[in-house]
N, C-alpha and C. Protein backbone atom coordinates (compact mmCIF):
# COMPACT_ATOMS: atom_id res chain seq x y z
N UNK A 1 156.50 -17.04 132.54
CA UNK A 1 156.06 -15.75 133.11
C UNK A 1 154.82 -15.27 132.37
N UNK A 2 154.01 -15.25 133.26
CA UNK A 2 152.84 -14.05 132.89
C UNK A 2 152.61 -13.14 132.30
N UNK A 3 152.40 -12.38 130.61
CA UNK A 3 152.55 -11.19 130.71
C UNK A 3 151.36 -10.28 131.30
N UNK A 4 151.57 -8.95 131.70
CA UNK A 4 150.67 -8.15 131.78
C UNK A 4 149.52 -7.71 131.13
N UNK A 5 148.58 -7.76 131.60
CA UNK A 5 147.35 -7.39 131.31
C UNK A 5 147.44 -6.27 130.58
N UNK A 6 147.14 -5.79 129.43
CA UNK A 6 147.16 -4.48 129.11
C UNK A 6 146.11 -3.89 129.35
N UNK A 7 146.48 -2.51 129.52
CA UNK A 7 145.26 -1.66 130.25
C UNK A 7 144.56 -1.09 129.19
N UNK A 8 143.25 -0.58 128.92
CA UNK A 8 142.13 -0.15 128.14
C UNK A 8 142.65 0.60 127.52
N UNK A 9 143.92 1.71 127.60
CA UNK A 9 144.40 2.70 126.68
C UNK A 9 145.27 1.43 125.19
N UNK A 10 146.04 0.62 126.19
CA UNK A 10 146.58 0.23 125.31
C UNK A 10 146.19 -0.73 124.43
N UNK A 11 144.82 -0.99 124.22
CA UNK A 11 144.21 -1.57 123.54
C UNK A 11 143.71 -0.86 122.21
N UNK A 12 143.71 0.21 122.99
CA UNK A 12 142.64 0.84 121.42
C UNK A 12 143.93 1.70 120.74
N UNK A 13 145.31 1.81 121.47
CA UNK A 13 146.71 2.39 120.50
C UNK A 13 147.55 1.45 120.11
N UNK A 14 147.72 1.47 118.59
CA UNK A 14 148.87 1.05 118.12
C UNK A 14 149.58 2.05 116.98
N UNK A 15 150.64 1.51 116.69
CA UNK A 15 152.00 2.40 116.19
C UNK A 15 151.20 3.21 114.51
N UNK A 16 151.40 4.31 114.80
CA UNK A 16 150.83 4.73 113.63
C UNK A 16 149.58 5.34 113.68
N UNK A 17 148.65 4.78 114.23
CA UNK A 17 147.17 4.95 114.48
C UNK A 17 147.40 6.33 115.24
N UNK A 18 146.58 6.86 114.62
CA UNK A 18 145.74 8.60 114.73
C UNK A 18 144.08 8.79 115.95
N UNK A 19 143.95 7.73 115.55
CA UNK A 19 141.90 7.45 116.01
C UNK A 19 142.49 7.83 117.52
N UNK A 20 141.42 8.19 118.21
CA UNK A 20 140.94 7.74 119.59
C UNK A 20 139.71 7.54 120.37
N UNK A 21 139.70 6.08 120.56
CA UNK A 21 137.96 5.70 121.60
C UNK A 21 138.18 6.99 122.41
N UNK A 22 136.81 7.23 122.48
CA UNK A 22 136.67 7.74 123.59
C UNK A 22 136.36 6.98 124.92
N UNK A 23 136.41 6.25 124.92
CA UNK A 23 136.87 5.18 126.23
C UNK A 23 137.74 5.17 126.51
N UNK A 24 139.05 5.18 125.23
CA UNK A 24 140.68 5.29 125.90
C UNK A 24 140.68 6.90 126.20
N UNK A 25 139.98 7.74 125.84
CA UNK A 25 140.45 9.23 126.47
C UNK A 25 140.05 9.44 127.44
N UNK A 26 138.68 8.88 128.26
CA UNK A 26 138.26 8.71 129.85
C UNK A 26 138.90 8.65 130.76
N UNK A 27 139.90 7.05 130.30
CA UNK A 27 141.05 6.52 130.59
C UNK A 27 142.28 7.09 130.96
N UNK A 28 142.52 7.68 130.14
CA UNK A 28 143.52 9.01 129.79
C UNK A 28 143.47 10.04 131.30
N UNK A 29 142.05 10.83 131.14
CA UNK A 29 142.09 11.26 131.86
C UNK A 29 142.10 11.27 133.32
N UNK A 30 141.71 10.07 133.28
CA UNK A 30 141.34 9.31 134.86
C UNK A 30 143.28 8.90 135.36
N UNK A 31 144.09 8.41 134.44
CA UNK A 31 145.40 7.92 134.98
C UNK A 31 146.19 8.80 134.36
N UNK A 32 146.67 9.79 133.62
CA UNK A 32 147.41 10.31 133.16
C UNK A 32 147.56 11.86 133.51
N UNK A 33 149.35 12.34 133.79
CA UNK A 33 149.17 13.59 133.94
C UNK A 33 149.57 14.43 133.02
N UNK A 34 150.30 13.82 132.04
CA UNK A 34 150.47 14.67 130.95
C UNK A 34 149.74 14.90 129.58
N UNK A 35 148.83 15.07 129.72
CA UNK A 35 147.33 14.83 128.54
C UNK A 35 147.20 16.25 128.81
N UNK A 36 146.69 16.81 127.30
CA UNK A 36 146.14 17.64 126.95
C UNK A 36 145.11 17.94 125.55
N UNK A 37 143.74 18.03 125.96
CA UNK A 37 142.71 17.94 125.32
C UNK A 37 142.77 19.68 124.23
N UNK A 38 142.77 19.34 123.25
CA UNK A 38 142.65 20.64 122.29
C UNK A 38 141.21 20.53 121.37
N UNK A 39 140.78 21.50 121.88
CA UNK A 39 139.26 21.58 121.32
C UNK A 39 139.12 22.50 120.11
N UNK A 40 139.16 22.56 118.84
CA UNK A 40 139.29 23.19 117.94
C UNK A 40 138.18 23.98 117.18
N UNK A 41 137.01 23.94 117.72
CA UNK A 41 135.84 24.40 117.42
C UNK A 41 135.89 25.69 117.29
N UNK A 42 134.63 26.31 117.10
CA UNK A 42 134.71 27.56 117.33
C UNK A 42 134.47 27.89 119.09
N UNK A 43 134.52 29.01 119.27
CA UNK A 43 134.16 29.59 120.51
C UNK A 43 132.87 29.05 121.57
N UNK A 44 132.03 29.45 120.16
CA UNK A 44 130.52 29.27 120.13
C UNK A 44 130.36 28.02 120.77
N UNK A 45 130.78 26.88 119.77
CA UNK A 45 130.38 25.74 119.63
C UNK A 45 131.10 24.89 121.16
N UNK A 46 131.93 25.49 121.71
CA UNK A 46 133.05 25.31 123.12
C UNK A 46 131.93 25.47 124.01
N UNK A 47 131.76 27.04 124.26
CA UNK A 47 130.79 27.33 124.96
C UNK A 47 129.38 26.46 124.93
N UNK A 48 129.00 26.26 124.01
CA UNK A 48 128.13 25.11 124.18
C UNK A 48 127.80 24.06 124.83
N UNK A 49 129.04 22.90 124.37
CA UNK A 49 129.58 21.81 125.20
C UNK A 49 131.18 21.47 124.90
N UNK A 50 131.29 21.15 126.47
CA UNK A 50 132.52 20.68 125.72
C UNK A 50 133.39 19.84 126.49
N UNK A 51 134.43 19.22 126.85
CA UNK A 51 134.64 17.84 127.43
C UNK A 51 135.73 19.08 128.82
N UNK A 52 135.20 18.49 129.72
CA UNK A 52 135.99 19.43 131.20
C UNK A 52 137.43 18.87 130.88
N UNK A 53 138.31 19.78 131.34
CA UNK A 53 139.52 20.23 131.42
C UNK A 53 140.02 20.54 129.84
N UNK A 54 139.32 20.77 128.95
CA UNK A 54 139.77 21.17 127.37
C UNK A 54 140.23 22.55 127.18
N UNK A 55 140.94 22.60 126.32
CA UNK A 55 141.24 24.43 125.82
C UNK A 55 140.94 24.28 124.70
N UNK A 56 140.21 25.41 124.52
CA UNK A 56 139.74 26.19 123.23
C UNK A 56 140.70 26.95 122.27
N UNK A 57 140.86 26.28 121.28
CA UNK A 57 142.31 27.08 120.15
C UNK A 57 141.36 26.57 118.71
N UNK A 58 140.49 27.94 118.07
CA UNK A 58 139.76 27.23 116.93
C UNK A 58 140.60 26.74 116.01
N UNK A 59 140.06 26.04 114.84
CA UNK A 59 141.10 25.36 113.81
C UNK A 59 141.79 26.77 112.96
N UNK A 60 141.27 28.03 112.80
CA UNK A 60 141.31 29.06 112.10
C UNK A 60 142.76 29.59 112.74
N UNK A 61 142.82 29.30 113.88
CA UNK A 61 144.18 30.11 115.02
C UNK A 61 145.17 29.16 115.12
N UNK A 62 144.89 27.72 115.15
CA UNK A 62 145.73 26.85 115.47
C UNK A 62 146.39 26.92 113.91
N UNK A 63 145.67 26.75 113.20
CA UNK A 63 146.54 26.85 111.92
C UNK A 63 147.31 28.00 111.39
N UNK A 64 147.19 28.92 112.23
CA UNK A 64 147.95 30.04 111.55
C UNK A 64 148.91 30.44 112.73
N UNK A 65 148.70 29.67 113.63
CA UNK A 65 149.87 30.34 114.60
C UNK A 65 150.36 28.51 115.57
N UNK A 66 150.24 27.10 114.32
CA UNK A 66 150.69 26.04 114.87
C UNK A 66 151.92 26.02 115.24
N UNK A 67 153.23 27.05 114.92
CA UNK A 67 154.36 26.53 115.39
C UNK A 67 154.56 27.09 116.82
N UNK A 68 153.65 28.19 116.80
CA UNK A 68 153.96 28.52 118.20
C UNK A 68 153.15 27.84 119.43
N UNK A 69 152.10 27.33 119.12
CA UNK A 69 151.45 26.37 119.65
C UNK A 69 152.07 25.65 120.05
N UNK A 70 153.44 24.70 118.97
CA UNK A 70 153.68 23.10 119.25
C UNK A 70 154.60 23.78 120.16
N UNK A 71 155.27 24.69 120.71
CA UNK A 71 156.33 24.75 121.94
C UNK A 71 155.60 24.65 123.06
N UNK A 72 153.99 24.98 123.21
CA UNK A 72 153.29 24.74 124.29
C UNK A 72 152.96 23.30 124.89
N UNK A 73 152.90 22.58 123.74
CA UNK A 73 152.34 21.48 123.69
C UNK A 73 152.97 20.49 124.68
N UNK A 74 152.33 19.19 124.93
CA UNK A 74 153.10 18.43 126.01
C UNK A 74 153.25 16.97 125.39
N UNK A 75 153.47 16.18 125.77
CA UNK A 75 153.99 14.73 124.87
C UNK A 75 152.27 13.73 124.60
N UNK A 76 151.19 14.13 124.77
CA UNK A 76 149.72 13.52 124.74
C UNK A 76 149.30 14.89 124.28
N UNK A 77 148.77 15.00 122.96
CA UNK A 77 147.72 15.56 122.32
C UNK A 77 146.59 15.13 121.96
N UNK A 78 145.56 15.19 122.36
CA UNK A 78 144.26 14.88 121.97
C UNK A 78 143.34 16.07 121.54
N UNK A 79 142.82 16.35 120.04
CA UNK A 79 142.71 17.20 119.14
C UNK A 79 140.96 16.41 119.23
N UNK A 80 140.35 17.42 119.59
CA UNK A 80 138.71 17.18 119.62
C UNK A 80 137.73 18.13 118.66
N UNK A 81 136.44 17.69 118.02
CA UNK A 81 135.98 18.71 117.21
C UNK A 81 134.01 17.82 117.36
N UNK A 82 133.41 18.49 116.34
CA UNK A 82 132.05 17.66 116.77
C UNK A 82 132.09 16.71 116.14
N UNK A 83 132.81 16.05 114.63
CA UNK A 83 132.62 14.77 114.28
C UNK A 83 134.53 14.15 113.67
N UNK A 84 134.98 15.32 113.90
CA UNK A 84 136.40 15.01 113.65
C UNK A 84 137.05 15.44 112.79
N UNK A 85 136.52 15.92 111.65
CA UNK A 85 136.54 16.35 110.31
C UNK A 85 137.85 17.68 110.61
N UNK A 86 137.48 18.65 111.46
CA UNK A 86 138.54 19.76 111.94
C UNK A 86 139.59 19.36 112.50
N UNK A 87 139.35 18.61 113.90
CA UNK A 87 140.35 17.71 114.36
C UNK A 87 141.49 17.25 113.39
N UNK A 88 141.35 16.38 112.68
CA UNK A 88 141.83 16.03 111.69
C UNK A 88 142.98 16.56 110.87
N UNK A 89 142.28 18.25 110.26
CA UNK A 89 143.05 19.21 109.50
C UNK A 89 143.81 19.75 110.99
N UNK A 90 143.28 19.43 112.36
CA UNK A 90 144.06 20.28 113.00
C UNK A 90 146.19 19.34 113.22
N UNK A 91 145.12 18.08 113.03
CA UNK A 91 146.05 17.13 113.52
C UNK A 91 147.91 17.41 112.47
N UNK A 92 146.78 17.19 111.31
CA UNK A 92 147.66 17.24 109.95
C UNK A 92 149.00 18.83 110.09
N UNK A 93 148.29 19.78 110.53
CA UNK A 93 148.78 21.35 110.77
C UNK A 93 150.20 21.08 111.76
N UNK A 94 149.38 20.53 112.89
CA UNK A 94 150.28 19.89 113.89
C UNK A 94 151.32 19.26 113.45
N UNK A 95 151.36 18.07 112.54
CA UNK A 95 152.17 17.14 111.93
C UNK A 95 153.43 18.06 111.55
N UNK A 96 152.91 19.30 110.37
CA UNK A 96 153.95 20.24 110.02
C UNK A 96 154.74 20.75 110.75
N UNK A 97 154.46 21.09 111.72
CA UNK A 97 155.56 21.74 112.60
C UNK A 97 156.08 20.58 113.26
N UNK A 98 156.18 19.12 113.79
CA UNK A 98 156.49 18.24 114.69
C UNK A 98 155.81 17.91 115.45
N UNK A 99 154.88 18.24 115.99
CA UNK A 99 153.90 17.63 116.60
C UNK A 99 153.33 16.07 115.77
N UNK A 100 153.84 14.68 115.95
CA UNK A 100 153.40 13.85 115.91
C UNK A 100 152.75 12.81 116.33
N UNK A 101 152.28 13.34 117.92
CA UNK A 101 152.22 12.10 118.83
C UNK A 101 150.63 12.85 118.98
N UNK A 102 150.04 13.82 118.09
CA UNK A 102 148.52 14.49 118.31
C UNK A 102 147.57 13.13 117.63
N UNK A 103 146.44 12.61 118.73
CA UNK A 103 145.52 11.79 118.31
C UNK A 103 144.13 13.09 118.20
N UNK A 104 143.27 12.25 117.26
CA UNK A 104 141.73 12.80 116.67
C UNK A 104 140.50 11.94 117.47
N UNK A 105 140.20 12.56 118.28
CA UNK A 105 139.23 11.61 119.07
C UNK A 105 137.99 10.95 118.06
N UNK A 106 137.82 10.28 118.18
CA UNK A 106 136.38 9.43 117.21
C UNK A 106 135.33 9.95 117.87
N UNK A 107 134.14 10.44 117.34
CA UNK A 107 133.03 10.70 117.57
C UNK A 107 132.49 12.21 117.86
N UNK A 108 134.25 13.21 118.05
CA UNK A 108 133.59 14.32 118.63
C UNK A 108 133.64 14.26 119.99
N UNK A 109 133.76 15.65 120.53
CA UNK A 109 132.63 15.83 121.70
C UNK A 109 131.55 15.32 122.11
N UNK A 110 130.69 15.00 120.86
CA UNK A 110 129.22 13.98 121.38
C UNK A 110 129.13 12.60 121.44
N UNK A 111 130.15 12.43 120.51
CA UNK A 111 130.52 10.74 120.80
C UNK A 111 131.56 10.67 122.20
N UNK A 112 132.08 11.51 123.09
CA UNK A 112 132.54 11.22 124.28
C UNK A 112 131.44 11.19 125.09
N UNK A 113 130.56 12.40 125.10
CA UNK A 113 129.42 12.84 126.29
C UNK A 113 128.69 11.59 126.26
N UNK A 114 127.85 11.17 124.61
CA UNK A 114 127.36 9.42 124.90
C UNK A 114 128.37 8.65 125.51
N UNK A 115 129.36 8.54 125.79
CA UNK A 115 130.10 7.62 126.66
C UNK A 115 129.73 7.96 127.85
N UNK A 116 129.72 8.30 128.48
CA UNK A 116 129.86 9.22 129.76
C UNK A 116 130.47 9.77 130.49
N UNK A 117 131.60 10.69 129.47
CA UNK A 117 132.75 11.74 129.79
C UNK A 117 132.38 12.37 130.58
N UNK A 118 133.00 13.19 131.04
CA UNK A 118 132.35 14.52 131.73
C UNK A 118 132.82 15.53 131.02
N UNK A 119 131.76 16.38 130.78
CA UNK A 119 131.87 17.56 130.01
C UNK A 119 131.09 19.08 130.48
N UNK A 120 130.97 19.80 130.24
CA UNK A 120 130.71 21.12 130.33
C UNK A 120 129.66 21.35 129.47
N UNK A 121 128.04 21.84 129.89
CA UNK A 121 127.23 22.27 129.13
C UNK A 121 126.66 23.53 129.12
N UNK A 122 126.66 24.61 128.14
CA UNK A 122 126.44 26.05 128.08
C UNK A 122 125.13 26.00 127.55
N UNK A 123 124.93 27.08 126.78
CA UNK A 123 123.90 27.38 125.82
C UNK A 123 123.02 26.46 124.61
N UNK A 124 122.60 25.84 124.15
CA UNK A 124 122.52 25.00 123.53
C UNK A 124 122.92 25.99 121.71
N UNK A 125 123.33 25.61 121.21
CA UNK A 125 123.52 25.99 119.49
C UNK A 125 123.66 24.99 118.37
N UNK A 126 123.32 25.48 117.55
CA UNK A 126 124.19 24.27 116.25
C UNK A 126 125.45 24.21 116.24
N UNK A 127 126.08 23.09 115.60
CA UNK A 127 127.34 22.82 115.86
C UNK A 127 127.60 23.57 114.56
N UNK A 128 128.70 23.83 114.02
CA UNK A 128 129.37 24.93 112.76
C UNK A 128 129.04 23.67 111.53
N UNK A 129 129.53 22.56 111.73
CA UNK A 129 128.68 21.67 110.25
C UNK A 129 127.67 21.43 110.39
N UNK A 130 126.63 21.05 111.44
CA UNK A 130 125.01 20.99 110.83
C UNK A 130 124.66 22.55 110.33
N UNK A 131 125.15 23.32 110.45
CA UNK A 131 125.09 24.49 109.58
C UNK A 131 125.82 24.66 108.19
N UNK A 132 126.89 24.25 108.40
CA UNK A 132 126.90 24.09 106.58
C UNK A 132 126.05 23.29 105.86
N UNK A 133 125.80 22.13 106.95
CA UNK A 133 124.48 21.16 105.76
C UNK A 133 123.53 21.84 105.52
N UNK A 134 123.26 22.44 105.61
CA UNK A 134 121.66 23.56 106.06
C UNK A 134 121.94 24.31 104.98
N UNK A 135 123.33 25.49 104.96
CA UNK A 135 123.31 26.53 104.11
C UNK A 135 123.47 25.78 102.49
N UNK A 136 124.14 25.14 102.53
CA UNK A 136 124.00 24.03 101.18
C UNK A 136 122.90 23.23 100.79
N UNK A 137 122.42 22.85 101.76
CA UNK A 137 121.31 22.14 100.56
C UNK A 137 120.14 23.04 99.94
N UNK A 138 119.93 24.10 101.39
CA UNK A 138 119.27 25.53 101.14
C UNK A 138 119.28 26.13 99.72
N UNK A 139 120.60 26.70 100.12
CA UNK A 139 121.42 26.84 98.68
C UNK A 139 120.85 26.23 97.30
N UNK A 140 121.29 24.87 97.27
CA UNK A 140 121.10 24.13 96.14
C UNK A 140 119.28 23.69 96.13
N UNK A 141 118.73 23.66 97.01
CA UNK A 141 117.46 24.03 96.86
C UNK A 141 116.59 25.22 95.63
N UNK A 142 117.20 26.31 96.81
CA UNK A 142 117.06 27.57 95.60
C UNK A 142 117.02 27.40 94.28
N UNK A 143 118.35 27.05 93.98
CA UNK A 143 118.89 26.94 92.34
C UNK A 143 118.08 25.92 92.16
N UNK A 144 117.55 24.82 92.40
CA UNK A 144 116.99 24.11 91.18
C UNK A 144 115.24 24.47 91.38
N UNK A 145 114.86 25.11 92.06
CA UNK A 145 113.59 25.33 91.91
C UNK A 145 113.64 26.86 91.45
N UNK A 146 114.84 27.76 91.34
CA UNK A 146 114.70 29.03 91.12
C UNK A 146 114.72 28.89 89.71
N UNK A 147 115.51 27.48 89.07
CA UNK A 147 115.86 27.27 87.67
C UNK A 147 114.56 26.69 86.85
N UNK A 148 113.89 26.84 87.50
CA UNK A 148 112.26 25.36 87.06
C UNK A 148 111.45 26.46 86.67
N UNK A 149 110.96 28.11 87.74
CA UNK A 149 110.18 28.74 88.01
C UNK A 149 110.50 30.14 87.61
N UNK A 150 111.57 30.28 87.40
CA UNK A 150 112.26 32.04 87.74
C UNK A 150 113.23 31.77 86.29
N UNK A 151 114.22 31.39 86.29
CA UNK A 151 115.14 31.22 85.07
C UNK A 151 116.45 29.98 84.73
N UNK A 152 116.41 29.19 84.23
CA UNK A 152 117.22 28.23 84.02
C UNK A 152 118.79 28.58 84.62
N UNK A 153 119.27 29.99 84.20
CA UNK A 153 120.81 30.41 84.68
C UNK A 153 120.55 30.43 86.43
N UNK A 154 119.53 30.24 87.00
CA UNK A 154 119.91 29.83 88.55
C UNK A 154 120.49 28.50 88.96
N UNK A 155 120.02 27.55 87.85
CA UNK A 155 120.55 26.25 88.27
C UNK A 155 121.96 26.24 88.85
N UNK A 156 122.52 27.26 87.83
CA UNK A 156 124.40 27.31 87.73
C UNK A 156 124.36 27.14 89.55
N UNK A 157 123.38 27.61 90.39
CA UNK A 157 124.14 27.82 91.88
C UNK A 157 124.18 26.62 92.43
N UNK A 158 123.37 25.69 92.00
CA UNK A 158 123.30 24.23 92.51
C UNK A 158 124.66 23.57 91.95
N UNK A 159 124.79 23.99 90.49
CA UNK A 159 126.39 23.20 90.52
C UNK A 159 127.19 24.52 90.73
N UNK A 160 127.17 25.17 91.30
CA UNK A 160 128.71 26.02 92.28
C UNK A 160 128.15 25.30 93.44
N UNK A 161 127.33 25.14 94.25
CA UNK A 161 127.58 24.51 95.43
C UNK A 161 128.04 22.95 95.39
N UNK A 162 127.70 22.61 93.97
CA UNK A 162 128.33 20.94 94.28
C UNK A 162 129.56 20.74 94.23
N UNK A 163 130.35 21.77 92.94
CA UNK A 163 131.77 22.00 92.47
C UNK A 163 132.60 22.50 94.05
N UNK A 164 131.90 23.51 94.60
CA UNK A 164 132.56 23.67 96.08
C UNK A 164 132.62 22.70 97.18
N UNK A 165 131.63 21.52 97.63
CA UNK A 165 131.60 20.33 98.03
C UNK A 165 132.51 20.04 97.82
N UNK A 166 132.68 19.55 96.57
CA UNK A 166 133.91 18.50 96.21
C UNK A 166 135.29 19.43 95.97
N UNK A 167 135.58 19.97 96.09
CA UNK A 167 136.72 20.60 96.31
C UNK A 167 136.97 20.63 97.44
N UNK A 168 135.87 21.14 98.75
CA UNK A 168 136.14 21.29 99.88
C UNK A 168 136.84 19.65 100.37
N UNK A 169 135.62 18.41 99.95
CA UNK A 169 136.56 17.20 100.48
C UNK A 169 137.94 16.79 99.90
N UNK A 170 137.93 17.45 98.38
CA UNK A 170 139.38 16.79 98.11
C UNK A 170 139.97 17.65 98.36
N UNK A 171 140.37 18.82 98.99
CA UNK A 171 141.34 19.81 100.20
C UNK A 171 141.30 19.17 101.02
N UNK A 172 140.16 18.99 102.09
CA UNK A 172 140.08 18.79 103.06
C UNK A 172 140.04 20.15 103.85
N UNK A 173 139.39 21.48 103.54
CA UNK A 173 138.87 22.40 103.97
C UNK A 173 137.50 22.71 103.65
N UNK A 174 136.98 23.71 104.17
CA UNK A 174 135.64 24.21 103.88
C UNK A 174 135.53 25.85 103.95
N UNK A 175 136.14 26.47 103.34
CA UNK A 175 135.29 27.66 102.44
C UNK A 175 133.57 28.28 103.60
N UNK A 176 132.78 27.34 103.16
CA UNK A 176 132.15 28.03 103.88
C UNK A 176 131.35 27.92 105.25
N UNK A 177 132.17 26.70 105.76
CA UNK A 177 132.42 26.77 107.19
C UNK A 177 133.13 28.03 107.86
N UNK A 178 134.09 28.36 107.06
CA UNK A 178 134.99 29.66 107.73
C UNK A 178 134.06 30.84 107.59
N UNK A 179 133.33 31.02 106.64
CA UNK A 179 132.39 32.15 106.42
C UNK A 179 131.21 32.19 107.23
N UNK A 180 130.71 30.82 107.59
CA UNK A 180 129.75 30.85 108.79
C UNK A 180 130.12 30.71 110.35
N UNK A 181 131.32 30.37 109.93
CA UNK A 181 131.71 30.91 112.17
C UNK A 181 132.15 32.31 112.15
N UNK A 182 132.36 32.99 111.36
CA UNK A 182 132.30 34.47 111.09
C UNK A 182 130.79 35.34 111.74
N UNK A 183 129.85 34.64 111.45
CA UNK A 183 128.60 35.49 111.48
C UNK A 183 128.38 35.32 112.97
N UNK A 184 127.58 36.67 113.26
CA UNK A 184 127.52 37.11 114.63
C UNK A 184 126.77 36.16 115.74
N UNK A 185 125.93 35.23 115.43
CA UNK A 185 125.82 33.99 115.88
C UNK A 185 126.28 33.01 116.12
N UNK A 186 127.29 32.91 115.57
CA UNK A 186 128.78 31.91 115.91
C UNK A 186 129.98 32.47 116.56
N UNK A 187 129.79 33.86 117.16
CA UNK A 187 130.48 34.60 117.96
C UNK A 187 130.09 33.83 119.64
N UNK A 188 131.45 34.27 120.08
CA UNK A 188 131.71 33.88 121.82
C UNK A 188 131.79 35.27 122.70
N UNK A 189 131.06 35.54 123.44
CA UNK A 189 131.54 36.53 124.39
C UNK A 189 133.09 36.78 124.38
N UNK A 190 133.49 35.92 124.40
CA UNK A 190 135.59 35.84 124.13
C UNK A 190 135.87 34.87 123.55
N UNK A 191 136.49 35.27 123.05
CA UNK A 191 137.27 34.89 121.34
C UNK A 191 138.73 34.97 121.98
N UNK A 192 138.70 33.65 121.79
CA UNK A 192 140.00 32.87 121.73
C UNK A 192 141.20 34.10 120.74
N UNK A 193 142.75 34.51 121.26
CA UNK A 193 142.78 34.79 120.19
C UNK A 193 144.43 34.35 120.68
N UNK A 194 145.41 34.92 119.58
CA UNK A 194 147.07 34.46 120.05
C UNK A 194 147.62 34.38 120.77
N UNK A 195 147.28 35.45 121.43
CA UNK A 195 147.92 35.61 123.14
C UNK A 195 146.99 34.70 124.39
N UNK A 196 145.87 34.77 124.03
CA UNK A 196 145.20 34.15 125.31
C UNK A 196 145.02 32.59 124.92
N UNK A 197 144.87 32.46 123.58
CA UNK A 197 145.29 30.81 123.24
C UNK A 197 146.36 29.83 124.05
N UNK A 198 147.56 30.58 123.42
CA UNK A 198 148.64 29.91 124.09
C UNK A 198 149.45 30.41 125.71
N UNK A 199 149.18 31.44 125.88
CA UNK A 199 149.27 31.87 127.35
C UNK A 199 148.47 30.97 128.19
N UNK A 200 147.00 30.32 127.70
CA UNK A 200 146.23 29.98 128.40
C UNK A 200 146.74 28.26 128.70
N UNK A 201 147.39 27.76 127.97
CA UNK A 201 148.20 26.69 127.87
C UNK A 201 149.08 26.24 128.98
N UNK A 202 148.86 25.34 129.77
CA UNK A 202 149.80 25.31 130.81
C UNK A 202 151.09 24.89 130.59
N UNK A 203 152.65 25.05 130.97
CA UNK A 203 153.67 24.74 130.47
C UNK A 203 154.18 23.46 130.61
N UNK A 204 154.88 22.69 129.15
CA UNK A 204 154.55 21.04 129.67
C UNK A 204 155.90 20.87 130.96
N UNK A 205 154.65 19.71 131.69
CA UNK A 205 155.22 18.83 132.95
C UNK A 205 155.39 19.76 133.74
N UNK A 206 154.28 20.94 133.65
CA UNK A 206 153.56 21.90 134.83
C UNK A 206 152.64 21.35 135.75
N UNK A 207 152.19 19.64 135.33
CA UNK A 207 150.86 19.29 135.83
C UNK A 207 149.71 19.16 135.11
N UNK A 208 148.48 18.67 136.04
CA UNK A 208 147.19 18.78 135.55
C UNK A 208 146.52 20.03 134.81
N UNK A 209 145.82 20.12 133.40
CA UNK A 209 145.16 21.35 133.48
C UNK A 209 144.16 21.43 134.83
N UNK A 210 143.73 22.70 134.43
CA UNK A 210 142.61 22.97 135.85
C UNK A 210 141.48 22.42 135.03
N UNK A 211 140.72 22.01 136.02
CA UNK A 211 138.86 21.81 135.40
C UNK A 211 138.51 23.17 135.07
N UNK A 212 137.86 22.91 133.56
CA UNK A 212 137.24 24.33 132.83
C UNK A 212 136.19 23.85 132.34
C-alpha cells in the first residue's frame, strides 16, 4: 500500500515544534476552519499591516488577561508579531495557562506578505522594534560622544543602555518597547482593550473568522 502524500502543512509540523512557514499558514488558511491568527502588536503597528482575517490582542493585554483569553481560544493558534520576538513571549504566556497547541509564525507579518499572504495595508509606520533600535543606539550615541565633549559621567548612559539590552534578552522582555508603544504615535484610533479583545473573538467551532 501506498502511503499518502503529505500535504504542505504537514511538512513543515512536527511534535514539539513551535515555528511556522508561512507557507504552512497560507495553507492553513486556504483548508482549515478552525485557525485562528493572533496578532500581538500594537494597535498602531495592526493598523498598518496586517495578515486578513487576524485579531488584534497586543502582547501588553494578552499577558495580563491570558487566562481569560485561553477560554476563547480554538484548537489552531497562530501568534503573529513583526519578527517574532513578541509572538514568542506571547506564545510562552499562553503555555501558562494551557494553551499548548499556539505556533509563532517565522518571519512576522512581513515574512508572510513576501510570501504572498494576503494581508491588509493601512498607514505606513515603523514597526515598535525598528524603534527601539533607533532609541538605543541614539541613546548610546549621546553618551559616548556626550562623554568625549561635555563630561566623562555621560558615558554611564551608554552602559545603562547596554546593561538594559542584555537584561531585556536574558528576560526575554523589553522595558523600553513598552514605554515606546505608550507614546502618542504608537496610539490606534481604538485600542484594543479587555472587553473588545476577547468579545471580539469568535466562539470556538463558531466557524470562519470574518475577513478584517
Amino acid at each position: 500500500m501506498i502511503p499518502p502524500t503529505p500535504s504542505p502543512a504537514d511538512t513543515f509540523i512536527r511534535p514539539g515544534v513551535t515555528a511556522l512557514a508561512p507557507q504552512t499558514l497560507k495553507s492553513w488558511i486556504a483548508e482549515h476552519q478552525d485557525l485562528m491568527v493572533i496578532d500581538v502588536r500594537s494597535a498602531a503597528e495592526f493598523e498598518s499591516m496586517h495578515i486578513r482575517g487576524s485579531y488584534n490582542i497586543p502582547l501588553p493585554l494578552l499577558s495580563e488577561h491570558s487566562d481569560e483569553l485561553a477560554a476563547r481560544l480554538g484548537n489552531r493558534v497562530v501568534l503573529v508579531c513583526q519578527s517574532g520576538a513578541r509572538a514568542e513571549q506571547a506564545r510562552q504566556r499562553l503555555g501558562a495557562v494551557g494553551i499548548g497547541a499556539a505556533y509563532v509564525l517565522t518571519g512576522g507579518v512581513p515574512g508572510f506578505a513576501a510570501t504572498g499572504g494576503a494581508v491588509v495595508q493601512g498607514k505606513n509606520r515603523w514597526d515598535l522594534e525598528r524603534q527601539v533600535r533607533l532609541a538605543a543606539g541614539s541613546l548610546v550615541t549621546v553618551g559616548l560622544v556626550g562623554g568625549k565633549f561635555v563630561s566623562p559621567k555621560i558615558r554611564t548612559l551608554a552602559g545603562a543602555i547596554g546593561v538594559g539590552l542584555t537584561f531585556s534578552a536574558a528576560t526575554n522582555t523589553c522595558a523600553m518597547g513598552k514605554a515606546l508603544s505608550a507614546m502618542p504615535w504608537n496610539r490606534a484610533a481604538r485600542e484594543p482593550t479587555r472587553e473588545s479583545a476577547i468579545l471580539d473573538l469568535p466562539t470556538p467551532g463558531a466557524g470562519p473568522a470574518p475577513k478584517r
